[in-house]
Protein backbone atom coordinates (compact mmCIF):
# COMPACT_ATOMS: atom_id res chain seq x y z
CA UNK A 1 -19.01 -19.55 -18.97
CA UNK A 2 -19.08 -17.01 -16.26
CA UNK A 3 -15.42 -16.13 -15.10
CA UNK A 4 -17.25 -15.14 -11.75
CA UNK A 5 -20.60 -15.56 -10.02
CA UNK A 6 -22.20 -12.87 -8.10
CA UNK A 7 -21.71 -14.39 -5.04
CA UNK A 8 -17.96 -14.79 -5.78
CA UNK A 9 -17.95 -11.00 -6.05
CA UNK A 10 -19.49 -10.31 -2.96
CA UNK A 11 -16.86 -11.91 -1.27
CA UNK A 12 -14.15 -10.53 -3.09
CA UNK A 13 -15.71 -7.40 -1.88
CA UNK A 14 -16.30 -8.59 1.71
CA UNK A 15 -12.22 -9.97 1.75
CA UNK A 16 -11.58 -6.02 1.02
CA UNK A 17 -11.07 -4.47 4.30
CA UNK A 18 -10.90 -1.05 2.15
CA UNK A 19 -13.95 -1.66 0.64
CA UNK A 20 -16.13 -2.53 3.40
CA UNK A 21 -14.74 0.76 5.49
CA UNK A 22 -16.22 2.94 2.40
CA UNK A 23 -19.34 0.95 2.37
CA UNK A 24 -19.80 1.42 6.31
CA UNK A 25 -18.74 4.95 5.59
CA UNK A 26 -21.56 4.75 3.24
CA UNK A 27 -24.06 3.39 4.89
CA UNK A 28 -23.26 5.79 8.13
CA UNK A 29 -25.07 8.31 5.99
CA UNK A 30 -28.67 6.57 5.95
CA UNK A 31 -29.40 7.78 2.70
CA UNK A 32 -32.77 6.35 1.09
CA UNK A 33 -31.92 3.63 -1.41
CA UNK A 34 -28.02 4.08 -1.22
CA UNK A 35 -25.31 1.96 -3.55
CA UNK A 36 -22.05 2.08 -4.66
CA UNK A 37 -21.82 1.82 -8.46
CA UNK A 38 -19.65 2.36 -12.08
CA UNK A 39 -15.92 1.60 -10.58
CA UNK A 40 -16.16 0.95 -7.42
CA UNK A 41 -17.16 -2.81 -7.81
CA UNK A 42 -15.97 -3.09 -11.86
CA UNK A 43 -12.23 -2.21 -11.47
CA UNK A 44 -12.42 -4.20 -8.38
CA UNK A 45 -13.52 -7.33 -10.49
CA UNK A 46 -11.58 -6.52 -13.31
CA UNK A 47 -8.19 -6.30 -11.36
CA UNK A 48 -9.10 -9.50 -9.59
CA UNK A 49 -8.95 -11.27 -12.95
CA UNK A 50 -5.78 -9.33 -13.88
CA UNK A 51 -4.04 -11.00 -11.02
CA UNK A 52 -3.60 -7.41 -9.57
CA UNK A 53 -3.11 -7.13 -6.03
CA UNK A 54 -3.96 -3.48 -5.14
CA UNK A 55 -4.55 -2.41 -1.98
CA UNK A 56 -7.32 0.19 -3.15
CA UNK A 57 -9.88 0.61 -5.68
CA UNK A 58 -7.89 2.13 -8.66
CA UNK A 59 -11.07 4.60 -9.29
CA UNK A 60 -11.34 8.33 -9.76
CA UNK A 61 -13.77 8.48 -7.27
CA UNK A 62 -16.44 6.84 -5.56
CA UNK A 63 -19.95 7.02 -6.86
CA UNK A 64 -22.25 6.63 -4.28
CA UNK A 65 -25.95 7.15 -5.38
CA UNK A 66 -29.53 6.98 -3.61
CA UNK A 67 -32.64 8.14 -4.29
CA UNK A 68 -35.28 10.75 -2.46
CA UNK A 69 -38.10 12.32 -4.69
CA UNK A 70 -38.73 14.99 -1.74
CA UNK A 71 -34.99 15.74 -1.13
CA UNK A 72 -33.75 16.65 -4.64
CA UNK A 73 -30.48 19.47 -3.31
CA UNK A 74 -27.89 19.27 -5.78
CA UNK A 75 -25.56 21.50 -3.86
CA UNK A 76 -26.49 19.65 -1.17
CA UNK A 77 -25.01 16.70 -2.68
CA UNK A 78 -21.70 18.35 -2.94
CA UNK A 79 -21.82 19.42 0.75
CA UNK A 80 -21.98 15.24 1.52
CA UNK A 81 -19.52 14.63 -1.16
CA UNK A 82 -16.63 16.98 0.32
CA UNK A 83 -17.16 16.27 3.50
CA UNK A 84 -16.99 12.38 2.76
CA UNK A 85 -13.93 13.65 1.19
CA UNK A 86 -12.45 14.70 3.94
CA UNK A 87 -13.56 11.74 6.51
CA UNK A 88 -12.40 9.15 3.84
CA UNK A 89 -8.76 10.39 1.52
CA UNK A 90 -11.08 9.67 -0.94
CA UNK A 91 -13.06 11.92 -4.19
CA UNK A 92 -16.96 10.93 -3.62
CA UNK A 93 -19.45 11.75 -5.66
CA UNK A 94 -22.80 11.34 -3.83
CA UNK A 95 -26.09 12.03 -6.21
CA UNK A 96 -29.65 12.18 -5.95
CA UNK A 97 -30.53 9.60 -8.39
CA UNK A 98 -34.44 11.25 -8.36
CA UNK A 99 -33.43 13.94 -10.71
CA UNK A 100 -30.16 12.74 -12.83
CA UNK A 101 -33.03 11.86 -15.38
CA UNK A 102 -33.25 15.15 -16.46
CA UNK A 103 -29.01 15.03 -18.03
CA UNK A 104 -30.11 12.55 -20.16
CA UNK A 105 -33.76 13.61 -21.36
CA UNK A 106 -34.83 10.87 -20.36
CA UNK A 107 -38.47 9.57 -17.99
CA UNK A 108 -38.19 9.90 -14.24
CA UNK A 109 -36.16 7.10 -12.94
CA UNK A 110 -38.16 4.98 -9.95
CA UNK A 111 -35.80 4.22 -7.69
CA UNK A 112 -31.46 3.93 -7.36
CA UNK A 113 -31.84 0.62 -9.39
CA UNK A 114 -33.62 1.68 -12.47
CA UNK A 115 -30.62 4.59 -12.70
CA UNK A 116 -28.31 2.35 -12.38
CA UNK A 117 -29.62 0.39 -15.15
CA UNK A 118 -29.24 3.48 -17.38
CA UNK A 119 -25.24 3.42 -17.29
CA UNK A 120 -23.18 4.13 -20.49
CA UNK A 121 -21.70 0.89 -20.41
CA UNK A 122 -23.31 -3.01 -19.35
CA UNK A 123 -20.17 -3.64 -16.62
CA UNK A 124 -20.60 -0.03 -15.63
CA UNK A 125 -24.39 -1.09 -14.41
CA UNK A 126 -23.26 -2.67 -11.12
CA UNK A 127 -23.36 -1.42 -7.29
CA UNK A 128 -22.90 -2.85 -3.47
CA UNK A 129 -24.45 -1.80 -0.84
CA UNK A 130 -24.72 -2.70 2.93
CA UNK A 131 -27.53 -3.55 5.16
CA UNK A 132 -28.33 -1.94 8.72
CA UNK A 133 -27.37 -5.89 9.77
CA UNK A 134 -24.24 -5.77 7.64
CA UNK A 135 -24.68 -7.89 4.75
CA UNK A 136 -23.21 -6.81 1.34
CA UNK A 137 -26.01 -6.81 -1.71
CA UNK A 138 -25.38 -6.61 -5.25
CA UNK A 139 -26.97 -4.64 -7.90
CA UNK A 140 -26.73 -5.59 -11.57
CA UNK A 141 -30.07 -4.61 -13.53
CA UNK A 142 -28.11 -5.64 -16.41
CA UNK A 143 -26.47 -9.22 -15.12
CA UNK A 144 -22.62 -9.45 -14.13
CA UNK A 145 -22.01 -11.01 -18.05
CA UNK A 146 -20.32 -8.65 -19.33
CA UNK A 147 -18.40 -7.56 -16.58
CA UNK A 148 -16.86 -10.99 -14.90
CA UNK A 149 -16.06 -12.04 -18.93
CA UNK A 150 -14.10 -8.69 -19.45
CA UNK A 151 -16.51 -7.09 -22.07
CA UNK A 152 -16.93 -3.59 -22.44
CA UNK A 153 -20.27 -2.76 -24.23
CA UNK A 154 -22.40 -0.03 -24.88
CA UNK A 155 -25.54 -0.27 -22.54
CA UNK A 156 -28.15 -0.37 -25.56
CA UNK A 157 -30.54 2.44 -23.23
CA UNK A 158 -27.57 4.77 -23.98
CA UNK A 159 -27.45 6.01 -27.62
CA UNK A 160 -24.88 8.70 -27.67
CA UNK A 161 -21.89 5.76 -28.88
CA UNK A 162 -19.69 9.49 -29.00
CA UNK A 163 -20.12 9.36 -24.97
CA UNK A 164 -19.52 5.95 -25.06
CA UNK A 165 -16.54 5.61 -27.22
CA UNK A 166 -14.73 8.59 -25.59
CA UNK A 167 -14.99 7.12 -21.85
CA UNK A 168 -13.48 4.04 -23.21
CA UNK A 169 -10.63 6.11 -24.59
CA UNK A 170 -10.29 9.04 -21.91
CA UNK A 171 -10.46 6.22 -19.42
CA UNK A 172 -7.73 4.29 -20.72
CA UNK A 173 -9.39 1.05 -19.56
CA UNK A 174 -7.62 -1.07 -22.51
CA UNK A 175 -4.21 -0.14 -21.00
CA UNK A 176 -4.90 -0.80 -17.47
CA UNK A 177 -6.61 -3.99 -18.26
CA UNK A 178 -5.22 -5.08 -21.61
CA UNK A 179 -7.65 -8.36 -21.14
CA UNK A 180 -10.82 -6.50 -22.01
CA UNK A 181 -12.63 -6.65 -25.04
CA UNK A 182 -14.29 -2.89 -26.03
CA UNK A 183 -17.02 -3.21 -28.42
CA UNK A 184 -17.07 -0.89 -31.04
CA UNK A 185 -20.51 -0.89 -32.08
């Protein structure tokens, strides 16, 4: 039994008036194939069904990524991601999702989606983004399972479980949401 449906998160995320002014912040920058992915929607879900009532995103940063095969500028990446910084409060981290294949030895990904897909852990795997008309759209290659019923597990494309295990400990997810279930294996 899902605790949540995906259209139950949307509007959790459209009821956040801090959300949607970092996803219009996003979408300001008309990046090819933009979302918003790992924490930005997760600890949003996951402190809904803690009964928390924060007024912002408890994440680190926000990971906004897109993809453009004949833009690949890492440092150019940074540039967006400071100056984001500055027009938002906010850490971003904006990436290039066309050549992040290369950190993991892994195939070319096709597009924002198919990176996405290839997060450490299944309720990492999910993203937002806005249209030009202002609709919110989802992004879970992996389903919203794992993430509405409070499971932490190790995306089965990702087979360091030493990077997986130590985000789930550096993170401290277990003490900030003492509901969730981390799989071990």
């Amino acid at each position: 039994l899902l605790a949540m449906t995906e259209q139950e998160i949307l509007e959790l995320i459209q009821n956040d008036s801090w959300m949607i002014s970092i996803i219009q912040n996003a979408r300001s920058l008309n990046l090819p194939d933009w979302m918003i992915g790992a924490g930005f929607v997760r600890n949003r879900v996951w402190d809904y069904l803690h009964g928390y009532k924060n007024k912002e995103v408890p994440t680190a940063d926000i990971d906004l990524i897109y993809f453009d095969q004949n833009n690949i500028d890492e440092k150019a990446d940074m540039r967006l991601s400071k100056k984001m910084k500055e027009k938002t409060g906010v850490n971003w981290e904006i990436v290039n999702q066309a050549y992040t294949h290369k950190w993991h030895n892994r195939e070319p990904y096709k597009d924002t989606e198919d990176a996405l897909a290839d997060w450490v852990e299944t309720p990492t795997c999910v993203a937002v983004s806005m249209t030009q008309g202002g609709n919110l759209k989802l992004y879970a290659p992996l389903g919203v399972d794992d993430l509405v019923n409070l499971i932490v597990r190790r995306n089965e494309k990702c087979s360091d479980f030493k990077s997986y295990k130590s985000r789930a400990t550096s993170k401290k997810w277990k003490e900030k949401w003492p509901k969730l279930t981390i799989l071990e294996e």
